[in-house]
PDB file of N, CA and C in Angstrom:
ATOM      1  N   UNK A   1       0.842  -1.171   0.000  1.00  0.00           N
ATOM      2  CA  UNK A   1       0.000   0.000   0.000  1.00  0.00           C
ATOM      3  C   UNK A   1       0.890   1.239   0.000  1.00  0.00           C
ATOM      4  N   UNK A   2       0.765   2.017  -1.216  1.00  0.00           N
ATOM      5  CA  UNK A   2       1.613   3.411  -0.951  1.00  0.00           C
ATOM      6  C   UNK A   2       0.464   4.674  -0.769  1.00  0.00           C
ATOM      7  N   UNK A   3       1.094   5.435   0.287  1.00  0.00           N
ATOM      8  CA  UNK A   3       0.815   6.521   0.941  1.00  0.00           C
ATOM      9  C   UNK A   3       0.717   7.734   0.143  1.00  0.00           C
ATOM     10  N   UNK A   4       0.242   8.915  -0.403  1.00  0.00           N
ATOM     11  CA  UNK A   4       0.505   9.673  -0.960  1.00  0.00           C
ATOM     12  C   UNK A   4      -0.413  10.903  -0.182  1.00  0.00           C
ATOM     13  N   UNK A   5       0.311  11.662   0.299  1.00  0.00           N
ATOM     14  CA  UNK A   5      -0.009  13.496   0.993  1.00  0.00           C
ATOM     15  C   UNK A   5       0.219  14.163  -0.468  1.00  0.00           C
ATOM     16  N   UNK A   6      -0.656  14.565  -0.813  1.00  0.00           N
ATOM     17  CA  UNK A   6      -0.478  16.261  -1.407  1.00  0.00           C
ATOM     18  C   UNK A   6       0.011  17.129  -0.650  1.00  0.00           C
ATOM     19  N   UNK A   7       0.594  17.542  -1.238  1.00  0.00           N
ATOM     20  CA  UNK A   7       0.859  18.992  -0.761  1.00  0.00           C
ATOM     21  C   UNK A   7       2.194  18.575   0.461  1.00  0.00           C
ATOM     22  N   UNK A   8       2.181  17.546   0.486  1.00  0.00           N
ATOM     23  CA  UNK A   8       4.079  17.138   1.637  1.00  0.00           C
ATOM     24  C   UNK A   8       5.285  17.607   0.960  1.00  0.00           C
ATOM     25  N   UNK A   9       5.813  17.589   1.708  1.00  0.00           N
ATOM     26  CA  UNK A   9       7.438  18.203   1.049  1.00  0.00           C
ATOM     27  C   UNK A   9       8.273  17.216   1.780  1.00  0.00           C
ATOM     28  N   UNK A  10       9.836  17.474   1.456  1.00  0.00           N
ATOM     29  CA  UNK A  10      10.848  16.747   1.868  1.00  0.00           C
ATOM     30  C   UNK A  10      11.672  17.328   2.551  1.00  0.00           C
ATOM     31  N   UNK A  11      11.262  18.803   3.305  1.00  0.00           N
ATOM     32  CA  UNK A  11      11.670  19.568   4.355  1.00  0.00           C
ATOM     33  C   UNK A  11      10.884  20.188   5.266  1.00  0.00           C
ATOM     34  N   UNK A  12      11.556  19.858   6.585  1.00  0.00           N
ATOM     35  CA  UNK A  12      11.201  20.002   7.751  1.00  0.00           C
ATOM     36  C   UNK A  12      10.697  21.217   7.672  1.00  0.00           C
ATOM     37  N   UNK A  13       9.952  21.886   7.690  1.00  0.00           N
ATOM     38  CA  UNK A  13       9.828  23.324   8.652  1.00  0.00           C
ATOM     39  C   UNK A  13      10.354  23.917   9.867  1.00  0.00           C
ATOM     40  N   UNK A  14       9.411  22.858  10.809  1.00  0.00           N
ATOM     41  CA  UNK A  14       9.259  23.299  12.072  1.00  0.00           C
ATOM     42  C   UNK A  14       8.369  22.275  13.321  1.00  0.00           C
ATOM     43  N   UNK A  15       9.674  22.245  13.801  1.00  0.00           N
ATOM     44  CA  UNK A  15       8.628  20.393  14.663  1.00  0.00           C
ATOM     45  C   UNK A  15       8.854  21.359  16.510  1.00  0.00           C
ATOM     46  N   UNK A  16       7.643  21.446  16.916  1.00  0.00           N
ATOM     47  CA  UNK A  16       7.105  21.663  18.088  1.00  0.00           C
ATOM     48  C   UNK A  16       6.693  20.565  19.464  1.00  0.00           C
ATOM     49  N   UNK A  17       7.732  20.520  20.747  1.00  0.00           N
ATOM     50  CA  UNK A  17       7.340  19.928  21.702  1.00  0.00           C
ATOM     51  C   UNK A  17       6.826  20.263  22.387  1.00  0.00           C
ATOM     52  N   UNK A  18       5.553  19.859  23.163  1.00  0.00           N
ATOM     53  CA  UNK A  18       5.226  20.641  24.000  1.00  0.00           C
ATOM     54  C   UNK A  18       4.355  19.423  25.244  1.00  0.00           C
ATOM     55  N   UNK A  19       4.186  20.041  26.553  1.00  0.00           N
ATOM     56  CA  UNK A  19       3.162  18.978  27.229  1.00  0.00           C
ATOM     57  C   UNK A  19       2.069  19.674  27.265  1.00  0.00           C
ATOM     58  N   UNK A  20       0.670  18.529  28.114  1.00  0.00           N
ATOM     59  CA  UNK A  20       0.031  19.477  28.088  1.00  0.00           C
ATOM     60  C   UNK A  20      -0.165  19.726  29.477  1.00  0.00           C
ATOM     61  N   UNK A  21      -0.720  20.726  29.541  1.00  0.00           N
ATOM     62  CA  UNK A  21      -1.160  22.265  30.438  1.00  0.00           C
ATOM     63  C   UNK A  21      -2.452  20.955  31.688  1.00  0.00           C
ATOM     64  N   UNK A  22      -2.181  21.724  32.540  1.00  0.00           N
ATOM     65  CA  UNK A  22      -3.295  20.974  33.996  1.00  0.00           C
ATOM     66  C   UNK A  22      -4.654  21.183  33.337  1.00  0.00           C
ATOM     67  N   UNK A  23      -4.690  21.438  32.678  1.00  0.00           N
ATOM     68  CA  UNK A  23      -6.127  21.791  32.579  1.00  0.00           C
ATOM     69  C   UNK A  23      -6.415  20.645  30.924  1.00  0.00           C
ATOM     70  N   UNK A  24      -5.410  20.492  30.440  1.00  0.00           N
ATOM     71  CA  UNK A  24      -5.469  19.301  28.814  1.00  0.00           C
ATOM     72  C   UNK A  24      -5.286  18.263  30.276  1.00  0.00           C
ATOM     73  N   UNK A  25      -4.313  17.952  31.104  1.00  0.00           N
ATOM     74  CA  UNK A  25      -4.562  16.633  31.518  1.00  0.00           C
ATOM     75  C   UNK A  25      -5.724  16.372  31.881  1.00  0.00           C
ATOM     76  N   UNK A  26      -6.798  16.901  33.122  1.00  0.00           N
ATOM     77  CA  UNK A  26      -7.918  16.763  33.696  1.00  0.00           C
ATOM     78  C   UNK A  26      -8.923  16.451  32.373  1.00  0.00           C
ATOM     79  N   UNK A  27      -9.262  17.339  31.245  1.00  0.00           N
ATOM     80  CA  UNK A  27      -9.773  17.114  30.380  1.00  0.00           C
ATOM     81  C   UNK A  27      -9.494  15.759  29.658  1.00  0.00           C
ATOM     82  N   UNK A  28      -8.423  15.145  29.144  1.00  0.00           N
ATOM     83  CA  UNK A  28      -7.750  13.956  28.536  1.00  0.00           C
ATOM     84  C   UNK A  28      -8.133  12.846  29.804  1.00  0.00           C
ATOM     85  N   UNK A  29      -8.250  12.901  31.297  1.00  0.00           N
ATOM     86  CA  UNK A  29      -8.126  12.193  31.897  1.00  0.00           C
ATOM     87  C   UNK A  29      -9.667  11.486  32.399  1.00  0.00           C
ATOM     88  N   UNK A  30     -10.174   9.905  32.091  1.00  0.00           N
ATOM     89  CA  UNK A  30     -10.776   9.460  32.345  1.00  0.00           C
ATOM     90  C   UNK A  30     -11.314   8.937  34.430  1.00  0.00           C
ATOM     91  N   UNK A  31     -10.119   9.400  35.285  1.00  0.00           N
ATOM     92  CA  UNK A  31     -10.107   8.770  36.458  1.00  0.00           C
ATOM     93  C   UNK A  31      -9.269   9.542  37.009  1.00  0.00           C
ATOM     94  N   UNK A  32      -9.735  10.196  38.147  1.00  0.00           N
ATOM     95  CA  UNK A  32      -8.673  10.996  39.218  1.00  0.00           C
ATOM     96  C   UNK A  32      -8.668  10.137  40.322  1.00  0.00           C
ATOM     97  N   UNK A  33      -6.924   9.362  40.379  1.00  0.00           N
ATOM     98  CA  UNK A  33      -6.317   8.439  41.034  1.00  0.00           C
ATOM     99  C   UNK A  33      -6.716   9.319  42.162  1.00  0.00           C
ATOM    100  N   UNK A  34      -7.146   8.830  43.301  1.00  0.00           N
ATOM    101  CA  UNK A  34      -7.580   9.042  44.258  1.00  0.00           C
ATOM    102  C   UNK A  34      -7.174   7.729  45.664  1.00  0.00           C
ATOM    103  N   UNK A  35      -6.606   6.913  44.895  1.00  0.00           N
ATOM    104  CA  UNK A  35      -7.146   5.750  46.055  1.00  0.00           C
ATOM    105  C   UNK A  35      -5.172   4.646  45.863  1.00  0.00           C
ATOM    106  N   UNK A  36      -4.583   4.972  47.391  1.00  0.00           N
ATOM    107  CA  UNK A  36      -3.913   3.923  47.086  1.00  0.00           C
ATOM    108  C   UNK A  36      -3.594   2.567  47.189  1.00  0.00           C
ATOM    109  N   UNK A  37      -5.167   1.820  46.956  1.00  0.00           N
ATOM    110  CA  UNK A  37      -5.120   0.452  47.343  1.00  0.00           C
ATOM    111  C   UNK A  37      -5.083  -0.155  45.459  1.00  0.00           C
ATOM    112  N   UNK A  38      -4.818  -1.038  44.961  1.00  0.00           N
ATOM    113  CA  UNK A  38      -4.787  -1.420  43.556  1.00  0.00           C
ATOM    114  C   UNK A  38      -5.824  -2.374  43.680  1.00  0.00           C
ATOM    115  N   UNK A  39      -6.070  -3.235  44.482  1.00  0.00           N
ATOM    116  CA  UNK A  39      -7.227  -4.245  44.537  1.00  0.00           C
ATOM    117  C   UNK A  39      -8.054  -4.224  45.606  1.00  0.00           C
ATOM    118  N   UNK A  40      -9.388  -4.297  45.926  1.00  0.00           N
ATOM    119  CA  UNK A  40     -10.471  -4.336  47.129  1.00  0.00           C
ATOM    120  C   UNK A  40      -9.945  -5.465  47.898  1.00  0.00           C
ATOM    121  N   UNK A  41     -10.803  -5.752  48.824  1.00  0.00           N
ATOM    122  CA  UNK A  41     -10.792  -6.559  49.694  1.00  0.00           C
ATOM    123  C   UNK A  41     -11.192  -8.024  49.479  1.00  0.00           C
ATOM    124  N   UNK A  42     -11.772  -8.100  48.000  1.00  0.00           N
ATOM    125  CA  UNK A  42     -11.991  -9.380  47.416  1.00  0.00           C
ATOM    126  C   UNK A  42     -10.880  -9.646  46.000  1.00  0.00           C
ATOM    127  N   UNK A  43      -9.941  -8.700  46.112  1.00  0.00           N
ATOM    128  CA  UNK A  43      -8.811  -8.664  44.941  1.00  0.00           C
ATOM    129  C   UNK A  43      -9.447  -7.934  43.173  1.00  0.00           C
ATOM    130  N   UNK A  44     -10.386  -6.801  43.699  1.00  0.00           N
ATOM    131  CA  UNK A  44     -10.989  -6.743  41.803  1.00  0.00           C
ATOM    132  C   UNK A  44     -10.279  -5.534  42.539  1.00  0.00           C
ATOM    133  N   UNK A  45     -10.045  -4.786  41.107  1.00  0.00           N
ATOM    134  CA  UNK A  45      -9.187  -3.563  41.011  1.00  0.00           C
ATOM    135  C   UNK A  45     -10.342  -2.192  41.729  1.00  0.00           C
ATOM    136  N   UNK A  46      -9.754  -1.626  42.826  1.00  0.00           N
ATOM    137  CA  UNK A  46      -9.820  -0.705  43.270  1.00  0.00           C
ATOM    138  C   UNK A  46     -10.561   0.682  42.448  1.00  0.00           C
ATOM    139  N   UNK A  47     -11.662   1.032  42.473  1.00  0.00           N
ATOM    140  CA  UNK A  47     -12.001   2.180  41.750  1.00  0.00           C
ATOM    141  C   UNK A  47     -11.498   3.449  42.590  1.00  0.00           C
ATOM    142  N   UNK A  48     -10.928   4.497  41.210  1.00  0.00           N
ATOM    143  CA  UNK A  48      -9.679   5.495  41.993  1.00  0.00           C
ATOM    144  C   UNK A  48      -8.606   4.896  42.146  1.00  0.00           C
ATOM    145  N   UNK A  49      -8.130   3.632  41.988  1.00  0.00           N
ATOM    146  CA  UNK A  49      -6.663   3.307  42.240  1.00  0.00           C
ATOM    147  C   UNK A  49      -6.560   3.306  40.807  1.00  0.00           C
ATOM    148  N   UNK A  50      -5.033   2.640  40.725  1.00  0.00           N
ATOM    149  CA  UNK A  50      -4.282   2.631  39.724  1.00  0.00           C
ATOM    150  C   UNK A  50      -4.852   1.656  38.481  1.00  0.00           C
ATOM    151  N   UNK A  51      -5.239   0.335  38.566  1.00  0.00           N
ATOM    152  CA  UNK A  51      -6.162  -0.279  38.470  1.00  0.00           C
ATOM    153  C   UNK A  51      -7.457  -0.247  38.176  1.00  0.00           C
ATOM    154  N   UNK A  52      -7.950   0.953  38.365  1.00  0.00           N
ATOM    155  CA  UNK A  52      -9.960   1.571  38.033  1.00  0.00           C
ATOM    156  C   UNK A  52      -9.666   0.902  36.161  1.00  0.00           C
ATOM    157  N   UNK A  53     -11.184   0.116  36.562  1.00  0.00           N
ATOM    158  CA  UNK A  53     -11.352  -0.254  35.239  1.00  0.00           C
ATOM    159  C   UNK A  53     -11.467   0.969  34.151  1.00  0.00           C
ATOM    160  N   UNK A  54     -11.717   2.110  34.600  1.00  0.00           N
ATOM    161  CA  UNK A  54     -12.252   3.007  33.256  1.00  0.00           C
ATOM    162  C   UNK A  54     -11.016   3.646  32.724  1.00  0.00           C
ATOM    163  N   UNK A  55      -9.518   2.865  33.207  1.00  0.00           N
ATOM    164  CA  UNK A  55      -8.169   3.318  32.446  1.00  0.00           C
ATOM    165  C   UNK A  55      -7.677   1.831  31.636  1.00  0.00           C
ATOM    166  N   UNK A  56      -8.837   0.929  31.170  1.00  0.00           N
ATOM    167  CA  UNK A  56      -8.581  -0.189  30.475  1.00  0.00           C
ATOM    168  C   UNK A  56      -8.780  -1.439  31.202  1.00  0.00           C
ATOM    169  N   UNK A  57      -9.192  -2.583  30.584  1.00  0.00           N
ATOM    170  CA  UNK A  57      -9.398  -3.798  31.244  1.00  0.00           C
ATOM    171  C   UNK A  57      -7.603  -4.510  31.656  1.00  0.00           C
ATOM    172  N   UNK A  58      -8.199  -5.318  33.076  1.00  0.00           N
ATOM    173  CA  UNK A  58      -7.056  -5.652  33.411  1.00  0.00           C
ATOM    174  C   UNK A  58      -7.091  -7.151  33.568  1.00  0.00           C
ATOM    175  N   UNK A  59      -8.140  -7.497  32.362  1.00  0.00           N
ATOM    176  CA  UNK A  59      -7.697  -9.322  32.587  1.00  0.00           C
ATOM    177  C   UNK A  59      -8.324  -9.223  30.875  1.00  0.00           C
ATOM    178  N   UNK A  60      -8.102 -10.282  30.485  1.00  0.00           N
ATOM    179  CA  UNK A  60      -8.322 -10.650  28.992  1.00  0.00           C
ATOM    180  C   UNK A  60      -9.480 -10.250  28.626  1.00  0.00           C
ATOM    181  N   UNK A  61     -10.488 -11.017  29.435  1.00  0.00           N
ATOM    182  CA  UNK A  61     -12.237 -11.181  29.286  1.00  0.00           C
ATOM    183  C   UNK A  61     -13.149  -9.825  29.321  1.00  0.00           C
ATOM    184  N   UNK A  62     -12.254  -9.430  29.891  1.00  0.00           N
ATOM    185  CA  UNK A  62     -13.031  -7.541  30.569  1.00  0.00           C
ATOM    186  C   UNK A  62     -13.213  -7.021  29.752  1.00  0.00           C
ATOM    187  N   UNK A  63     -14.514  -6.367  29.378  1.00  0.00           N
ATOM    188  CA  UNK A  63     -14.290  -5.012  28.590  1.00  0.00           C
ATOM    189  C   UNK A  63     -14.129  -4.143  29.114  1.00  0.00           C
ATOM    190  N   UNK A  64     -13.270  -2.672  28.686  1.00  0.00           N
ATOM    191  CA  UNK A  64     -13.130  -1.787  28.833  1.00  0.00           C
ATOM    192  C   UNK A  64     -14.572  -1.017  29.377  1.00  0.00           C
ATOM    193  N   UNK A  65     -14.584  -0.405  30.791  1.00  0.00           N
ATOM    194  CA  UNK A  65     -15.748   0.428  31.049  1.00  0.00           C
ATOM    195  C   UNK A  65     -15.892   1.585  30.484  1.00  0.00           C
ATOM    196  N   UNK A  66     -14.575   2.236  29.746  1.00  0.00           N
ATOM    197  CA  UNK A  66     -14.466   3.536  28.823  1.00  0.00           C
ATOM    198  C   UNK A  66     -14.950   3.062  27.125  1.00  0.00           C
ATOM    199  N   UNK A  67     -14.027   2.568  26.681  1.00  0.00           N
ATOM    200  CA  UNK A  67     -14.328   2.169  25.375  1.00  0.00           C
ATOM    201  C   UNK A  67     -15.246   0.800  25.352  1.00  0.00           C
ATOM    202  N   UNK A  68     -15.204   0.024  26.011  1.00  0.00           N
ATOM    203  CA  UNK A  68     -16.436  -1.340  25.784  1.00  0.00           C
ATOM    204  C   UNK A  68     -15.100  -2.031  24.988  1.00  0.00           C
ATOM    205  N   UNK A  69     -14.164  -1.862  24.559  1.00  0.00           N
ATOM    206  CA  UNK A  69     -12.982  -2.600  23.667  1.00  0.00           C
ATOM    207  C   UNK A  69     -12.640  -3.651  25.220  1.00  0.00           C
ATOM    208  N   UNK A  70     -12.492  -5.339  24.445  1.00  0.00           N
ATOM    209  CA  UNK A  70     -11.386  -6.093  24.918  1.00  0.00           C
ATOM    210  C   UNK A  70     -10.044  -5.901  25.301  1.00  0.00           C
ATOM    211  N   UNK A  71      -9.163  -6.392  26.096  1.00  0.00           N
ATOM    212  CA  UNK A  71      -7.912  -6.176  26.672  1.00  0.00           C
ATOM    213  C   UNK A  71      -7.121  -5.984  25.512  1.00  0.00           C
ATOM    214  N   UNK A  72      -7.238  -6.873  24.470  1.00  0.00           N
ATOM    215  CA  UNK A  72      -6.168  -6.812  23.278  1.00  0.00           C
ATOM    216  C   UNK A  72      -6.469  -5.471  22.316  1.00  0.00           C
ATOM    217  N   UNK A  73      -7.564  -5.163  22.649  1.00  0.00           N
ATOM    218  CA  UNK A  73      -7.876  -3.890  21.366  1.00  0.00           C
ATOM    219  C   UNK A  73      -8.161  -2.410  22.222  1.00  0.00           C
ATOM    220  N   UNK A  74      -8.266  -2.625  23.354  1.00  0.00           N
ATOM    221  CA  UNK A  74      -8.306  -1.322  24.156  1.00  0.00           C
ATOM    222  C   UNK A  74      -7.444  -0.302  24.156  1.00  0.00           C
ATOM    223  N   UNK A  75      -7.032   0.936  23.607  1.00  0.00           N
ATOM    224  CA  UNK A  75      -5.794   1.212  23.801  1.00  0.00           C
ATOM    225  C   UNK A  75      -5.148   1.892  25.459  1.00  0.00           C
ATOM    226  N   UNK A  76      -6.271   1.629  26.405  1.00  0.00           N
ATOM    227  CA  UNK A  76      -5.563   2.188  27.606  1.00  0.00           C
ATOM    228  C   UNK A  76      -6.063   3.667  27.587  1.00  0.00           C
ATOM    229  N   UNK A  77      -6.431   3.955  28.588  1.00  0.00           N
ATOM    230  CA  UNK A  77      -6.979   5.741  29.208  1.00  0.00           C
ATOM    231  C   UNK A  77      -6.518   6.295  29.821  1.00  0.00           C
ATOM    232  N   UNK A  78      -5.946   7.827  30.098  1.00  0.00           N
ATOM    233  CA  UNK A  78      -5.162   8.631  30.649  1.00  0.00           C
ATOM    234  C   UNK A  78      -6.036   8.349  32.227  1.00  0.00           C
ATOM    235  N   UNK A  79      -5.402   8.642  32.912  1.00  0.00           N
ATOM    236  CA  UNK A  79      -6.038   8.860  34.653  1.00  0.00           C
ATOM    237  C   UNK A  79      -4.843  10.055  34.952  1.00  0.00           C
ATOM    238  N   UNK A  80      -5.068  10.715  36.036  1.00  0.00           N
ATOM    239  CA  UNK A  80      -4.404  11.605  36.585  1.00  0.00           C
ATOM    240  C   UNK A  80      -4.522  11.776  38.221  1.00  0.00           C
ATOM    241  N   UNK A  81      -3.096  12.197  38.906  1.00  0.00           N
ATOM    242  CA  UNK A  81      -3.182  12.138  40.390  1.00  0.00           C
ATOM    243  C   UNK A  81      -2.917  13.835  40.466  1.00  0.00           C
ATOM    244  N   UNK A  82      -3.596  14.195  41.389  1.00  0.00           N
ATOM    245  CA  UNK A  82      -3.354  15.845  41.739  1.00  0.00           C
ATOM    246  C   UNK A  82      -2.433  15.605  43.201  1.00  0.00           C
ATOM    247  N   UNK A  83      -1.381  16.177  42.756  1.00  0.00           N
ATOM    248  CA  UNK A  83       0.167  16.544  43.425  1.00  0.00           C
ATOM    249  C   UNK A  83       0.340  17.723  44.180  1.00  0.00           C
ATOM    250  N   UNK A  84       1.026  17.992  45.295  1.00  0.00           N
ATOM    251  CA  UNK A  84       0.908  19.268  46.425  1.00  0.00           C
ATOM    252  C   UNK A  84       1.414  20.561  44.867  1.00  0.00           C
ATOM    253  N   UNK A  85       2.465  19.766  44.638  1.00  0.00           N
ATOM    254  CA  UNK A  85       3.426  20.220  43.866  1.00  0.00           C
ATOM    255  C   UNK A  85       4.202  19.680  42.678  1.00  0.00           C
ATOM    256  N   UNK A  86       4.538  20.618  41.600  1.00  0.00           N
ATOM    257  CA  UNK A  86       4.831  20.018  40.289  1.00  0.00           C
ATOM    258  C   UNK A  86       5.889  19.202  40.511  1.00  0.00           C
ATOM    259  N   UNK A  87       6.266  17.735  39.997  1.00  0.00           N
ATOM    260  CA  UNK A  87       7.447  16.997  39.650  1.00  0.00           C
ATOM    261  C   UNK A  87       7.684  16.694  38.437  1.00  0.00           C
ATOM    262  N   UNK A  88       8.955  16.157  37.777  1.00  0.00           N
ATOM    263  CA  UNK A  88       9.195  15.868  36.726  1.00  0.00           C
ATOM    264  C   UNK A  88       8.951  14.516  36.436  1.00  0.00           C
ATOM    265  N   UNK A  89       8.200  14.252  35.204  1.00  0.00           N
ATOM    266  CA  UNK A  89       7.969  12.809  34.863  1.00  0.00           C
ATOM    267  C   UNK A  89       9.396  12.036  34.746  1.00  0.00           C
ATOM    268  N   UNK A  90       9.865  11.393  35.545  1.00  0.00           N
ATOM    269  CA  UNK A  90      11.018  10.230  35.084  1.00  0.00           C
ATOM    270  C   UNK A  90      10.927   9.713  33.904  1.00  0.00           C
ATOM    271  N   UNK A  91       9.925   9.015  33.117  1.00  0.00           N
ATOM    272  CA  UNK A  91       9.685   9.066  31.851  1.00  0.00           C
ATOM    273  C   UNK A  91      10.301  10.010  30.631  1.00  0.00           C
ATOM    274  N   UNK A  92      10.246  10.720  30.916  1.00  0.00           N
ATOM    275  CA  UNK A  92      10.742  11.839  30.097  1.00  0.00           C
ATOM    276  C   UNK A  92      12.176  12.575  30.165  1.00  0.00           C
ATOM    277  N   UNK A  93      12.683  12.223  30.967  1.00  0.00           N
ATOM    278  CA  UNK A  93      13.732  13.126  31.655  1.00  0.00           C
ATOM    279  C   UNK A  93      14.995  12.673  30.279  1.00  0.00           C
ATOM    280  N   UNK A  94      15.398  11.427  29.939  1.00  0.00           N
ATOM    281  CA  UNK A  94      15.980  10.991  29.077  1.00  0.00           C
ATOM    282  C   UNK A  94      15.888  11.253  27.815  1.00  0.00           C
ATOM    283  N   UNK A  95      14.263  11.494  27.619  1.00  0.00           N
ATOM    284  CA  UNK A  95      13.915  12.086  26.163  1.00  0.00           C
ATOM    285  C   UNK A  95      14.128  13.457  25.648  1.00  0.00           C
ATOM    286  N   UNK A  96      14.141  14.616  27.164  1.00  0.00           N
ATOM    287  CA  UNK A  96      14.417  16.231  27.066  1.00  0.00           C
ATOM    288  C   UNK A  96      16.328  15.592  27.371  1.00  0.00           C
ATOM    289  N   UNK A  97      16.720  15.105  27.823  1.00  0.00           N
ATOM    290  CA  UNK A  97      18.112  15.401  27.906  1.00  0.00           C
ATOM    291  C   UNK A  97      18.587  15.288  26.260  1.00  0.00           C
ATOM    292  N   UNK A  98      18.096  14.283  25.959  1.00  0.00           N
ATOM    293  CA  UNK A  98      18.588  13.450  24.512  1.00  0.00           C
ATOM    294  C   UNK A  98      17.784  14.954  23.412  1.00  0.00           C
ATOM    295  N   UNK A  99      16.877  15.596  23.257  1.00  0.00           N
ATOM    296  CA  UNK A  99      16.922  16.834  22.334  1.00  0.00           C
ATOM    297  C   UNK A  99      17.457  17.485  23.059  1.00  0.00           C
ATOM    298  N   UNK A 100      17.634  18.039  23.969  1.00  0.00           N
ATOM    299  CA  UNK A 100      18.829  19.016  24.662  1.00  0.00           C
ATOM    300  C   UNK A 100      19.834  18.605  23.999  1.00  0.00           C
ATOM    301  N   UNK A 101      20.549  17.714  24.209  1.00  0.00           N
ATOM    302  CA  UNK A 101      21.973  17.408  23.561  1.00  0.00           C
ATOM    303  C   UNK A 101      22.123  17.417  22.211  1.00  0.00           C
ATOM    304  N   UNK A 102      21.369  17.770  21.332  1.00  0.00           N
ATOM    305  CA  UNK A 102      21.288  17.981  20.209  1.00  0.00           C
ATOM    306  C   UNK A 102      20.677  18.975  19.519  1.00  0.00           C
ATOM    307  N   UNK A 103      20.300  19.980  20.761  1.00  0.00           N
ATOM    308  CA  UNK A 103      19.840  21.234  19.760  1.00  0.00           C
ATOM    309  C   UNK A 103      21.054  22.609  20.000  1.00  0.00           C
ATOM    310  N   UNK A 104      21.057  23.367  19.245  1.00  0.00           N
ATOM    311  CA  UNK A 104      21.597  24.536  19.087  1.00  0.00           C
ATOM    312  C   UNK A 104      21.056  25.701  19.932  1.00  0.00           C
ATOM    313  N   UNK A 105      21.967  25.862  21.080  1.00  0.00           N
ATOM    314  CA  UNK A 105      21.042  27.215  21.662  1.00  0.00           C
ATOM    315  C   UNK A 105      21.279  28.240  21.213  1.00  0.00           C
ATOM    316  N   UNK A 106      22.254  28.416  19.967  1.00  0.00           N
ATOM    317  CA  UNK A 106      22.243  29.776  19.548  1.00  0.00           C
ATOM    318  C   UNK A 106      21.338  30.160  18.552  1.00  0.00           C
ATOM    319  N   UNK A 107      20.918  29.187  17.864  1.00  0.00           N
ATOM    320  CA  UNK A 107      20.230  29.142  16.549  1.00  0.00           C
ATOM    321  C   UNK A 107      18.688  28.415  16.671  1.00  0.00           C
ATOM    322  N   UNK A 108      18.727  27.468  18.337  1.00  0.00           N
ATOM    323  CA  UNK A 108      17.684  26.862  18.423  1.00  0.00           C
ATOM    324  C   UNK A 108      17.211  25.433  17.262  1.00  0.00           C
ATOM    325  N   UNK A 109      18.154  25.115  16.390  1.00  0.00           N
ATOM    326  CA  UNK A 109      17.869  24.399  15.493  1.00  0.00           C
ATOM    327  C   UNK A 109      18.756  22.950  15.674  1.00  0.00           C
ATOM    328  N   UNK A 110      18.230  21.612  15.437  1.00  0.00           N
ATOM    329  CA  UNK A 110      18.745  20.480  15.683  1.00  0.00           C
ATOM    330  C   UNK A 110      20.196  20.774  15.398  1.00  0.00           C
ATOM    331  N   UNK A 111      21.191  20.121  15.856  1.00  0.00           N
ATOM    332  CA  UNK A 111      22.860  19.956  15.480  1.00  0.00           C
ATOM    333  C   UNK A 111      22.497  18.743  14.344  1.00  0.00           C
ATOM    334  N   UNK A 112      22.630  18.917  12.901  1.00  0.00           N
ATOM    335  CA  UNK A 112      23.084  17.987  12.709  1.00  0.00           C
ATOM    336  C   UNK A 112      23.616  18.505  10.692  1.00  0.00           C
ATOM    337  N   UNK A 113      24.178  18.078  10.190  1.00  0.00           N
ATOM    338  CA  UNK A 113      24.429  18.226   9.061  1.00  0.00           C
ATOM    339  C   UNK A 113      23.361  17.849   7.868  1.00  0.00           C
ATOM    340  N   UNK A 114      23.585  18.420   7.010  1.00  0.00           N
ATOM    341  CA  UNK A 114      22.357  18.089   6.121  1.00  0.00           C
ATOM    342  C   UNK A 114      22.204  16.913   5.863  1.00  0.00           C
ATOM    343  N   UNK A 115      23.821  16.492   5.680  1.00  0.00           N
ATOM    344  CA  UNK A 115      23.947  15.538   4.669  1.00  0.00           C
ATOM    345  C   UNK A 115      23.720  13.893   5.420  1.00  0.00           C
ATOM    346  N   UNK A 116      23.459  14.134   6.748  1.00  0.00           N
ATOM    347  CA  UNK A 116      23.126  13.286   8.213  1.00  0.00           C
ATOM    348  C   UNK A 116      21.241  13.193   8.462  1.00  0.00           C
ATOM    349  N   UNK A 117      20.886  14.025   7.778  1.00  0.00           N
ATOM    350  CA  UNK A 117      19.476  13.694   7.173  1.00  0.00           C
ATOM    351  C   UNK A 117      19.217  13.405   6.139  1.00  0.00           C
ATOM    352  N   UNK A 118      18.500  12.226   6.137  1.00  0.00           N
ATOM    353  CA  UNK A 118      17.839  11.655   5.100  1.00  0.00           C
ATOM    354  C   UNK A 118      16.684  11.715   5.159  1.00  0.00           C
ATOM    355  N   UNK A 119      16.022  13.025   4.184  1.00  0.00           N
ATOM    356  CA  UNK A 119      14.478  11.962   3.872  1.00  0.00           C
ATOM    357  C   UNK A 119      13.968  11.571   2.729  1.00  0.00           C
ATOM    358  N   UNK A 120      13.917  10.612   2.760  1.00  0.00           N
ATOM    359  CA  UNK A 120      13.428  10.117   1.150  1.00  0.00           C
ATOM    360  C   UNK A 120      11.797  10.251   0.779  1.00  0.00           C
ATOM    361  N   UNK A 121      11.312  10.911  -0.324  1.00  0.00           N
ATOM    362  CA  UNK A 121      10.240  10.931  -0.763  1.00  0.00           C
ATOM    363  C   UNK A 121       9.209   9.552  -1.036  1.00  0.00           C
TER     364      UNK A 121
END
């Protein structure tokens, strides 16, 4: 199957990182982690814990209480915990070091030579 964009080119413009803002997470977020037990007292996943079915099924058979999708086709739902105070995702910390180390703070533009990009049409 070949792909074809009108109107694409074979130069970058301009590529933008950004997170989102407290107010895109709450919105994006299906479940405010509230609870730190992962399973009840009969072992089913904790609603408000980490575990709340409405951030995806957590056994094969389950459907999803967000999407109604099976374990294999569900893609998983944002949840969010409200914090005294901002921390940095560990997740990420490797991914901003790694474009840090490769961008230009004078120019703001990736370090790299032209001829070290390839994009093929």
């Amino acid at each position: 199957m070949v792909l074809s964009i009108q109107g694409a080119s074979n130069s970058v413009e301009e590529v933008v990182f950004s997170f989102y803002t407290d107010e895109e997470v709450k919105k994006n977020s299906r479940v405010k982690i509230t609870n730190a037990n992962l399973l009840d007292t009969i072992g089913v996943p904790a609603p408000g814990g980490l575990y709340d079915p409405a951030l995806g099924p957590s056994e094969e058979k389950l459907p999803c209480k967000t999407c109604g999708q099976l374990y294999h086709l569900c893609p998983g739902h944002f949840g969010h915990i409200e914090l005294v105070s901002p921390v940095y995702n560990p997740l990420m910390i490797s991914l901003l070091r790694n474009i840090l180390q490769r961008t230009c703070f004078t120019c703001c533009h990736f370090r790299a030579n032209k001829e070290l990009v390839n994009i093929s049409p």
